[in-house]
Protein backbone atom coordinates (compact mmCIF):
# COMPACT_ATOMS: atom_id res chain seq x y z
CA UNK A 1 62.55 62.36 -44.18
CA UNK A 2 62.26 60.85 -47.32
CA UNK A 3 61.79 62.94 -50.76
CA UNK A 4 59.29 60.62 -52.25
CA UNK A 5 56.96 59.75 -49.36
CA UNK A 6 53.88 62.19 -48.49
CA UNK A 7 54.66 64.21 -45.18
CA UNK A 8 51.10 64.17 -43.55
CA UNK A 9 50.20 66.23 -39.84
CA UNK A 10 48.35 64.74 -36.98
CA UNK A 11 46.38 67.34 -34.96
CA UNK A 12 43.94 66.79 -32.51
CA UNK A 13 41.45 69.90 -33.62
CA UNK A 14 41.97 71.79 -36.69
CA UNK A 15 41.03 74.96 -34.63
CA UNK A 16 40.07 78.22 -36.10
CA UNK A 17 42.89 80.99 -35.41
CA UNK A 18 44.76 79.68 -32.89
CA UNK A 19 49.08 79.71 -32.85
CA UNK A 20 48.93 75.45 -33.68
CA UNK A 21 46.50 75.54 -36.34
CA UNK A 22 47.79 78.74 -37.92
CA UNK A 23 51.11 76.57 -38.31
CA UNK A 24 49.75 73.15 -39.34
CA UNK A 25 48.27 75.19 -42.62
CA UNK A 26 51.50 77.24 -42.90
CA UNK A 27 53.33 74.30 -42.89
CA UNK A 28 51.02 72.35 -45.33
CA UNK A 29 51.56 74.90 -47.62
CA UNK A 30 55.12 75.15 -46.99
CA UNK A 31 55.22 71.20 -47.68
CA UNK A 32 53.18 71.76 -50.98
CA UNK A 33 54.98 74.33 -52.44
CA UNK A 34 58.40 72.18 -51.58
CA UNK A 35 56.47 69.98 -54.25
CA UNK A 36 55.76 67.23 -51.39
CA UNK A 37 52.13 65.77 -51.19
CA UNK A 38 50.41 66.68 -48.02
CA UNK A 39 47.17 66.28 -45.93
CA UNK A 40 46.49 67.28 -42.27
CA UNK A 41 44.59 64.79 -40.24
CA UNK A 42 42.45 65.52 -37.02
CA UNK A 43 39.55 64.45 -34.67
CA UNK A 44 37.96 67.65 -34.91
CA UNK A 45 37.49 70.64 -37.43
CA UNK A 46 36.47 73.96 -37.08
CA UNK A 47 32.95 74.79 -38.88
CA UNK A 48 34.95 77.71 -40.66
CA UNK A 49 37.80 75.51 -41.99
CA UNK A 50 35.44 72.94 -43.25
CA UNK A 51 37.11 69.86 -45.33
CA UNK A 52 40.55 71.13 -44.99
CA UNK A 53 41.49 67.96 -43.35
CA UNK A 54 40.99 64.64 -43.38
CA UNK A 55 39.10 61.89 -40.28
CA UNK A 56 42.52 60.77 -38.40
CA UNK A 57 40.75 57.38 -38.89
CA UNK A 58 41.92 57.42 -42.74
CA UNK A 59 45.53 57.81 -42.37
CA UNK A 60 46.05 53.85 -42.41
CA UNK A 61 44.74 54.16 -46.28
CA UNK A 62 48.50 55.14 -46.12
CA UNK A 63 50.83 52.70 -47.21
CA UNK A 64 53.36 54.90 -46.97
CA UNK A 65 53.96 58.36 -45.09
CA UNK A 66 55.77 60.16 -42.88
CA UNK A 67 54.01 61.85 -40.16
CA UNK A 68 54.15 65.11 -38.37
CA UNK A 69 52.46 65.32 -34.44
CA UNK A 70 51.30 68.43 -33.37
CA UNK A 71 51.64 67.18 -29.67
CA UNK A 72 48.23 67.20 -27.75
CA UNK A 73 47.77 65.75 -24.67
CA UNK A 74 45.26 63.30 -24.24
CA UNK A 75 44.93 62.24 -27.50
CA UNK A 76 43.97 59.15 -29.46
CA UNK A 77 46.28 61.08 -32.28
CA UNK A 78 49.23 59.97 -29.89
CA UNK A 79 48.97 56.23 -29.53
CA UNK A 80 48.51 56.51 -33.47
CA UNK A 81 51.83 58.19 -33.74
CA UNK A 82 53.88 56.16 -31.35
CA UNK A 83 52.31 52.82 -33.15
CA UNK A 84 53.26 54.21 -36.76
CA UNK A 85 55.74 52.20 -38.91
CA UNK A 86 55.23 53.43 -42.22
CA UNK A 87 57.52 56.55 -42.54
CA UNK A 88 59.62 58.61 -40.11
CA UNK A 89 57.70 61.09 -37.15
CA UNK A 90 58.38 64.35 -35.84
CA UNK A 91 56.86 65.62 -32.82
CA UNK A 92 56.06 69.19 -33.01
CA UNK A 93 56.49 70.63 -29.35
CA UNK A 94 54.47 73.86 -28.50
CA UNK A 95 54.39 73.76 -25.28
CA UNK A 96 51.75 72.97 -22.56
CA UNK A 97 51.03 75.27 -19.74
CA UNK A 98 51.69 73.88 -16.22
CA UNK A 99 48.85 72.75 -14.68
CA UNK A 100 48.98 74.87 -11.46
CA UNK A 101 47.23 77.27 -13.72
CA UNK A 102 44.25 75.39 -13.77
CA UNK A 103 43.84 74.14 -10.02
CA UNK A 104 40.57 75.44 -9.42
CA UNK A 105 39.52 76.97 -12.36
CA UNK A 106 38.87 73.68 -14.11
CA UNK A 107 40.87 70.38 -12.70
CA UNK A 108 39.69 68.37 -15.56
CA UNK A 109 42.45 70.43 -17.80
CA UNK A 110 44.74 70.24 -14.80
CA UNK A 111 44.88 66.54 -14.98
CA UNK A 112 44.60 66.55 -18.59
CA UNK A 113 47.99 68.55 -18.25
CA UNK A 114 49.70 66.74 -15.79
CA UNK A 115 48.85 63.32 -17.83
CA UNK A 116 50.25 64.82 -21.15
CA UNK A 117 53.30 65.92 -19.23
CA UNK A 118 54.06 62.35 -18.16
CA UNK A 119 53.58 60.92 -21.31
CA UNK A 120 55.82 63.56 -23.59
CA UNK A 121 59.03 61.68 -22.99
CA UNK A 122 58.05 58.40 -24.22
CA UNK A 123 56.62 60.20 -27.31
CA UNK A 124 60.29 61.89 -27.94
CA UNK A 125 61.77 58.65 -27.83
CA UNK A 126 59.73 57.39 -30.61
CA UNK A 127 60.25 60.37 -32.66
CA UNK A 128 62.87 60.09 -35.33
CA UNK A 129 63.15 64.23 -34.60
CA UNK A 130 61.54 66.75 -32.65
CA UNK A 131 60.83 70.46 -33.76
CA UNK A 132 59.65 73.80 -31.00
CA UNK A 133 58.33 76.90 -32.08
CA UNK A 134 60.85 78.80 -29.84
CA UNK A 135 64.30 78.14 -28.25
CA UNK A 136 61.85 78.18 -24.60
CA UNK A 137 60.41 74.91 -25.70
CA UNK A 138 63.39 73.55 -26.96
CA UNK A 139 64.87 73.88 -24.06
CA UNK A 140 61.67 71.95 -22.42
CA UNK A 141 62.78 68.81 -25.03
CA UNK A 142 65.99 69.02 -24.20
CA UNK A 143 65.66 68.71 -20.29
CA UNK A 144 64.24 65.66 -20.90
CA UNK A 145 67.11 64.19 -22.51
CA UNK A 146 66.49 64.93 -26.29
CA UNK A 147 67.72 66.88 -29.27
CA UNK A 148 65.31 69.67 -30.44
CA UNK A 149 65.53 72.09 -33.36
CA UNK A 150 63.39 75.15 -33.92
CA UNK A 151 60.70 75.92 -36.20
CA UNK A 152 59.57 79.33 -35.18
CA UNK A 153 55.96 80.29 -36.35
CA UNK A 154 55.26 82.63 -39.47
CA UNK A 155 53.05 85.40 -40.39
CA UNK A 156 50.47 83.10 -42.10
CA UNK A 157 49.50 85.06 -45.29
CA UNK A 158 46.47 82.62 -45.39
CA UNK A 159 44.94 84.44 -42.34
CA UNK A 160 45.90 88.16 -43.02
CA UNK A 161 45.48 88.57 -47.03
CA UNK A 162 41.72 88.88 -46.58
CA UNK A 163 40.45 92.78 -45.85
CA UNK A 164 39.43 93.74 -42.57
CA UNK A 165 36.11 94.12 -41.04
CA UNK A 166 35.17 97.52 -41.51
CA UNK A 167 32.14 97.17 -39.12
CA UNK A 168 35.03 96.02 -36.15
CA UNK A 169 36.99 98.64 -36.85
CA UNK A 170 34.61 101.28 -37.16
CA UNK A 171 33.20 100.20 -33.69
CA UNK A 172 36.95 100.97 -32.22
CA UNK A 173 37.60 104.51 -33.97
CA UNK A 174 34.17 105.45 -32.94
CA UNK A 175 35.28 104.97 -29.32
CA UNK A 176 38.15 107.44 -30.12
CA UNK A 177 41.08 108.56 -27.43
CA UNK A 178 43.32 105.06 -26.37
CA UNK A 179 42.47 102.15 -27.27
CA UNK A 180 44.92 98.61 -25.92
CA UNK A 181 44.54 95.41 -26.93
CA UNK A 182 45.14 92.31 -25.78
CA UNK A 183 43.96 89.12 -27.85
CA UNK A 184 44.36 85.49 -26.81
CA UNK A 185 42.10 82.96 -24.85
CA UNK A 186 40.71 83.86 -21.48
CA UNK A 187 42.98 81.47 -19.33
CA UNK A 188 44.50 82.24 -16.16
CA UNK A 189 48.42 82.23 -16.97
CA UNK A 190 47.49 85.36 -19.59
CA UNK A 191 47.29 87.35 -16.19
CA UNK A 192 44.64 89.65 -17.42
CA UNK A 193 43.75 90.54 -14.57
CA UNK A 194 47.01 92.51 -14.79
CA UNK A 195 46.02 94.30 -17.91
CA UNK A 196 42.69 95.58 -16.10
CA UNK A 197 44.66 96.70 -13.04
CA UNK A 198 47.17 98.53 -15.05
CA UNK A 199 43.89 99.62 -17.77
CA UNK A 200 42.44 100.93 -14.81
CA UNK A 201 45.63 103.78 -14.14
CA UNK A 202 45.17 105.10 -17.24
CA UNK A 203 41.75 105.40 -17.31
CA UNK A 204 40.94 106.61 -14.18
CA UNK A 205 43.95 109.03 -13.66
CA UNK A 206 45.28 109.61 -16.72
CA UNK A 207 42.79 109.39 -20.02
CA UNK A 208 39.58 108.85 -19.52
CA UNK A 209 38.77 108.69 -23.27
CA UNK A 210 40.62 105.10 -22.87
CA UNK A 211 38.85 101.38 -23.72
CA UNK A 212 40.44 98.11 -23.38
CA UNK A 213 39.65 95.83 -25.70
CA UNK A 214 39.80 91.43 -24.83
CA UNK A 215 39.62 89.20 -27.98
CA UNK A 216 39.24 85.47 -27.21
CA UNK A 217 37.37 82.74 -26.15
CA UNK A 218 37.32 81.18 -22.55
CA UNK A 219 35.91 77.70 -23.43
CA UNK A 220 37.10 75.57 -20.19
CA UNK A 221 38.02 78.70 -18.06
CA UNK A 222 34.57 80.32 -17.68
CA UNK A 223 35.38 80.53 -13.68
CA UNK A 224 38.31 82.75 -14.79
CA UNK A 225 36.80 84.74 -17.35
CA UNK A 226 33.64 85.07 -14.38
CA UNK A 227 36.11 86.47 -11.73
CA UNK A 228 38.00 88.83 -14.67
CA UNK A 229 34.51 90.47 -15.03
CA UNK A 230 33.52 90.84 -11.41
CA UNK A 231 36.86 92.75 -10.99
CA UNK A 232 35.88 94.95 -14.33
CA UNK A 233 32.75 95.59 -12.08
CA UNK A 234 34.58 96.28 -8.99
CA UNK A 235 37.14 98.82 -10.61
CA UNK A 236 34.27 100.77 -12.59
CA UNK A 237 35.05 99.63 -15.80
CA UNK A 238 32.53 98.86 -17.27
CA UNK A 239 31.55 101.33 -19.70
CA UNK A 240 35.35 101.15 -20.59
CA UNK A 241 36.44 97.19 -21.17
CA UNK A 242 34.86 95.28 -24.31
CA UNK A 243 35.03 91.77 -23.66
CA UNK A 244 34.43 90.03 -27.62
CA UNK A 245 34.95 86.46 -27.19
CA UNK A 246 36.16 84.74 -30.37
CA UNK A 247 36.30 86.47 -33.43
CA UNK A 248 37.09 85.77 -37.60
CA UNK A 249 40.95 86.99 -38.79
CA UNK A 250 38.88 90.37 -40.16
CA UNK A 251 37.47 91.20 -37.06
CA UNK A 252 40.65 90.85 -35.29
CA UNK A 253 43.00 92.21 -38.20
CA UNK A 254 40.58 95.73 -37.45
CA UNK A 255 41.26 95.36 -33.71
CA UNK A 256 45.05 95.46 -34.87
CA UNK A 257 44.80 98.01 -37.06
CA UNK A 258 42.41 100.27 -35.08
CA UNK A 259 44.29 100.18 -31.25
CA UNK A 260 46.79 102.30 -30.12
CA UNK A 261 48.93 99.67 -28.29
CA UNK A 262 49.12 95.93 -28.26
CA UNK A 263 49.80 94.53 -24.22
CA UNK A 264 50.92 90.69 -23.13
CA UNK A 265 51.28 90.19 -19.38
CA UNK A 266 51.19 86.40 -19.76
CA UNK A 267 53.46 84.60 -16.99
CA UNK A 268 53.39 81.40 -19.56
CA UNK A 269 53.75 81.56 -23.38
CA UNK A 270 55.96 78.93 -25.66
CA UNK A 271 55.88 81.46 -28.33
CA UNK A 272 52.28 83.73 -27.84
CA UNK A 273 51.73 84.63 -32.12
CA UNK A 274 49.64 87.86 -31.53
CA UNK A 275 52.76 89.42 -30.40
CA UNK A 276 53.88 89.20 -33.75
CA UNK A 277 50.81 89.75 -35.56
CA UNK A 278 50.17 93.40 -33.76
CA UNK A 279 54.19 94.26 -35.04
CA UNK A 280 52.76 92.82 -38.58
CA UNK A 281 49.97 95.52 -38.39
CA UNK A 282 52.09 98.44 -37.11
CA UNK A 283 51.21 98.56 -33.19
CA UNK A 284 53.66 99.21 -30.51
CA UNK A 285 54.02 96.04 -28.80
CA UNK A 286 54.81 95.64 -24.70
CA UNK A 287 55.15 92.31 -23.34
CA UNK A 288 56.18 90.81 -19.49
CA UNK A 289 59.30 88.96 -19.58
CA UNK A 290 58.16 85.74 -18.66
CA UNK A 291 58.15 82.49 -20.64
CA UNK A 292 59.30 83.12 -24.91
CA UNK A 293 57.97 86.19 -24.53
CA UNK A 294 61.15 88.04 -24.34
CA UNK A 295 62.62 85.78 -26.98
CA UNK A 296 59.24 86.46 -29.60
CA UNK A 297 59.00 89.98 -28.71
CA UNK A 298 63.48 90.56 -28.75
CA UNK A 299 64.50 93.80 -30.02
CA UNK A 300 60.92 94.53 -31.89
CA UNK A 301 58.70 95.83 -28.81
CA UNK A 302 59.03 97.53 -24.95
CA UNK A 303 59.54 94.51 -22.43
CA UNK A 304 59.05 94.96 -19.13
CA UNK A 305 60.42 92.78 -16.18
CA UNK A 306 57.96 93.92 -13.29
CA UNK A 307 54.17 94.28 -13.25
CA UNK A 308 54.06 98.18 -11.37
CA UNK A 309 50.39 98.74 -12.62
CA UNK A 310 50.70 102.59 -12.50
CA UNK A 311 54.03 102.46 -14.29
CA UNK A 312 51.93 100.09 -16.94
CA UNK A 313 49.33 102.26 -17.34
CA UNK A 314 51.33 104.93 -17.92
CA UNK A 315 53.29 103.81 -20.74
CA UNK A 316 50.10 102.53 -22.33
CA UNK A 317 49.70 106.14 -22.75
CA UNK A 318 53.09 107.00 -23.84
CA UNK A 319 53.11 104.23 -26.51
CA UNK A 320 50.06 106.21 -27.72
CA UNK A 321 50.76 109.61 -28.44
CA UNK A 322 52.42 110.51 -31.71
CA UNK A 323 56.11 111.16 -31.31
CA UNK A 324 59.44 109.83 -31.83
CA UNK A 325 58.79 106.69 -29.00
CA UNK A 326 55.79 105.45 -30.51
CA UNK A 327 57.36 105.43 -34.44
CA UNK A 328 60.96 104.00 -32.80
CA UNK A 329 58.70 101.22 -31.13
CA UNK A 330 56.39 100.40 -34.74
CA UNK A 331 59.77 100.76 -36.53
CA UNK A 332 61.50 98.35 -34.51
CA UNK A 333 58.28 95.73 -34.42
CA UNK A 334 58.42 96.05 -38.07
CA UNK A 335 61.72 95.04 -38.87
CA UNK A 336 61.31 92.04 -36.14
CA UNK A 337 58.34 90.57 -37.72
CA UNK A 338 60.38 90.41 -41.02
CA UNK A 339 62.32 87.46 -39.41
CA UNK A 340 58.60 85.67 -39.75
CA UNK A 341 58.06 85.85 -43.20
CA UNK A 342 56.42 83.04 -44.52
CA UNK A 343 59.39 82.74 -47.19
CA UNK A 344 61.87 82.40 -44.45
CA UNK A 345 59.26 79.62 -42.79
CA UNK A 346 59.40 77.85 -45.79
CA UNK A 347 63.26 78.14 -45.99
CA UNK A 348 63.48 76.60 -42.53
CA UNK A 349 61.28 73.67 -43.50
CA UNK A 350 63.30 72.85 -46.33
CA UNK A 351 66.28 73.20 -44.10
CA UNK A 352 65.05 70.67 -41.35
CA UNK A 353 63.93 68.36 -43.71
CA UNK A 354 67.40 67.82 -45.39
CA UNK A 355 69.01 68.34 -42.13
CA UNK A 356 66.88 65.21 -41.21
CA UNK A 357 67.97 63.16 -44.36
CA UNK A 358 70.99 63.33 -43.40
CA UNK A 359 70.99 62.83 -40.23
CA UNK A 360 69.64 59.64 -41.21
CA UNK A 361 72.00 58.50 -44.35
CA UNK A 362 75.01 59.31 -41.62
CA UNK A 363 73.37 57.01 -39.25
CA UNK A 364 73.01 53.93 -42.00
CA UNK A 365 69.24 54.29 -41.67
């Protein structure tokens, strides 16, 4: 890309807290601090990130930029990019979730799905480069015929420098005994219903003084966040399960620091951030190997390969009690997450971007 054009990002929603946006800022800043001007463009914008980008509209003010797509299906932002001819593009793949997940929970998303599936390759051929957040979507981009490199997602200091919410995580300490976590939006390949079946071992037959805690929103999956409670109801759990819906970085950096364990059962994740985040804050991590998850979680967390709900439950438990397990597991999530250091981030952006210059100067262009 070129050194004295402006690198700006396409996105379709500037969202508040979730894996894409958290990167478009890191990478802003990355792109500042590289001493490159910089301005993320969208269609929508989160009330709480208010004017930190710009109406999509306004990028042909530009007469000159390179652009960055955070890929989003069914997106004006994507007939935009493949149209642009004032600077290079890279499509940023994060991966979309297969629409069988969707079939009957909402088939509006399911065809959404299916449409920006069939319309990813012609995108990658009109991107001068394409960049994944894991070597699982890379691999996606590369079944289709192109070359991918890898721009794995930081620990955005942006998000976590601010002090928790003391009210949050008094509400969890109150509650006492073991408290698991799981945080991420209420859609159908997170398999929750796998963390209340296993939830329910260990606090019907093993600690009672247990509460599972569920951090996100379910905004276009409120059939599968319906049948998640009715099966809360049916198991007896309802004294014992806290359902929150969305929440600010300081509610959820208490959540991290107040639970005993940290749980992903997720059949489909191109990278899943709160994996990371929960090694950040010191909580032993298990995740199912399905999807990046083994990849994001590697050597830093417990990863299991079969969903035995008892044997779950049971090593929620374990993971909880003081002892040489529980400090080998935080030890080992702490030295992961050092691998997503914003610095490093940075590094890698700097990297791309000169591997990309000359990439170009060896091809005459």
């Amino acid at each position: 890309m070129s050194s004295t054009r402006p690198i700006h990002q396409l996105v379709h929603t500037l969202s508040y807290g979730d894996a894409i946006s958290t990167e478009v800022l890191a990478l802003q800043s990355a792109l500042r601090d590289l001493g490159l001007e910089s301005e993320i463009y969208a269609l929508h914008e989160h009330n709480r990130l208010k004017g930190r980008s710009r109406k999509f509209e306004t990028i042909g003010e530009c007469a000159e930029a390179d652009i960055i797509l955070h890929y989003s299906i069914g997106s004006p932002l994507n007939d935009l990019y493949a149209h642009w001819n004032r600077g290079h593009k890279v499509l940023v793949y994060h991966n979309i979730t297969p629409a069988k997940w969707f079939r009957g929970v909402n088939n509006r998303v399911a065809a959404d799905i299916e449409r920006g599936l069939s319309d990813l390759p012609a995108l990658c051929a009109r991107s001068h480069r394409i960049w994944a957040d894991s070597l699982f979507n890379a691999r996606e981009i590369e079944a289709l015929g192109f070359s991918c490199s890898v721009l794995e997602l930081p620990i955005a200091p942006e998000r976590w420098n601010r002090a928790r919410n003391e009210a949050m995580h008094a509400r969890v300490t109150r509650k006492g005994g073991i408290n698991v976590l799981h945080v991420g939006r209420m859609a159908p390949n997170k398999c929750i219903e796998d963390i209340i079946k296993s939830f329910y071992y260990l606090n019907k037959f093993i600690e009672p003084h247990s509460t599972l805690w569920l951090a996100g929103i379910d905004t276009d999956t409120e059939l599968y966040s319906f049948s998640l409670r009715r099966l809360i109801r049916n198991l007896g759990l309802d004294e014992s399960v806290e359902i929150l819906g969305g929440l600010s970085d300081e509610e959820i950096r208490a959540l991290y620091e107040a639970c005993s364990v940290y749980v992903c059962m997720s059949e489909h994740e191109g990278f899943c951030l709160p994996l990371i985040e929960a090694m950040h804050f010191g909580l032993p991590v298990i995740g199912y190997a399905e999807g990046a998850v083994s990849e994001t979680v590697s050597t830093g967390g417990v990863i299991i390969t079969e969903k035995r709900h008892s044997e779950v439950g049971a090593l929620f438990h374990s993971l909880s009690l003081s002892g040489e397990l529980r400090d080998r597991t935080i030890g080992n999530g702490r030295e992961r997450v050092k691998a997503f250091s914003f610095e490093k981030f940075k590094a890698r952006v700097q990297e791309l971007l000169t591997g990309s210059e000359r990439q170009r100067e060896a091809h005459g262009a």
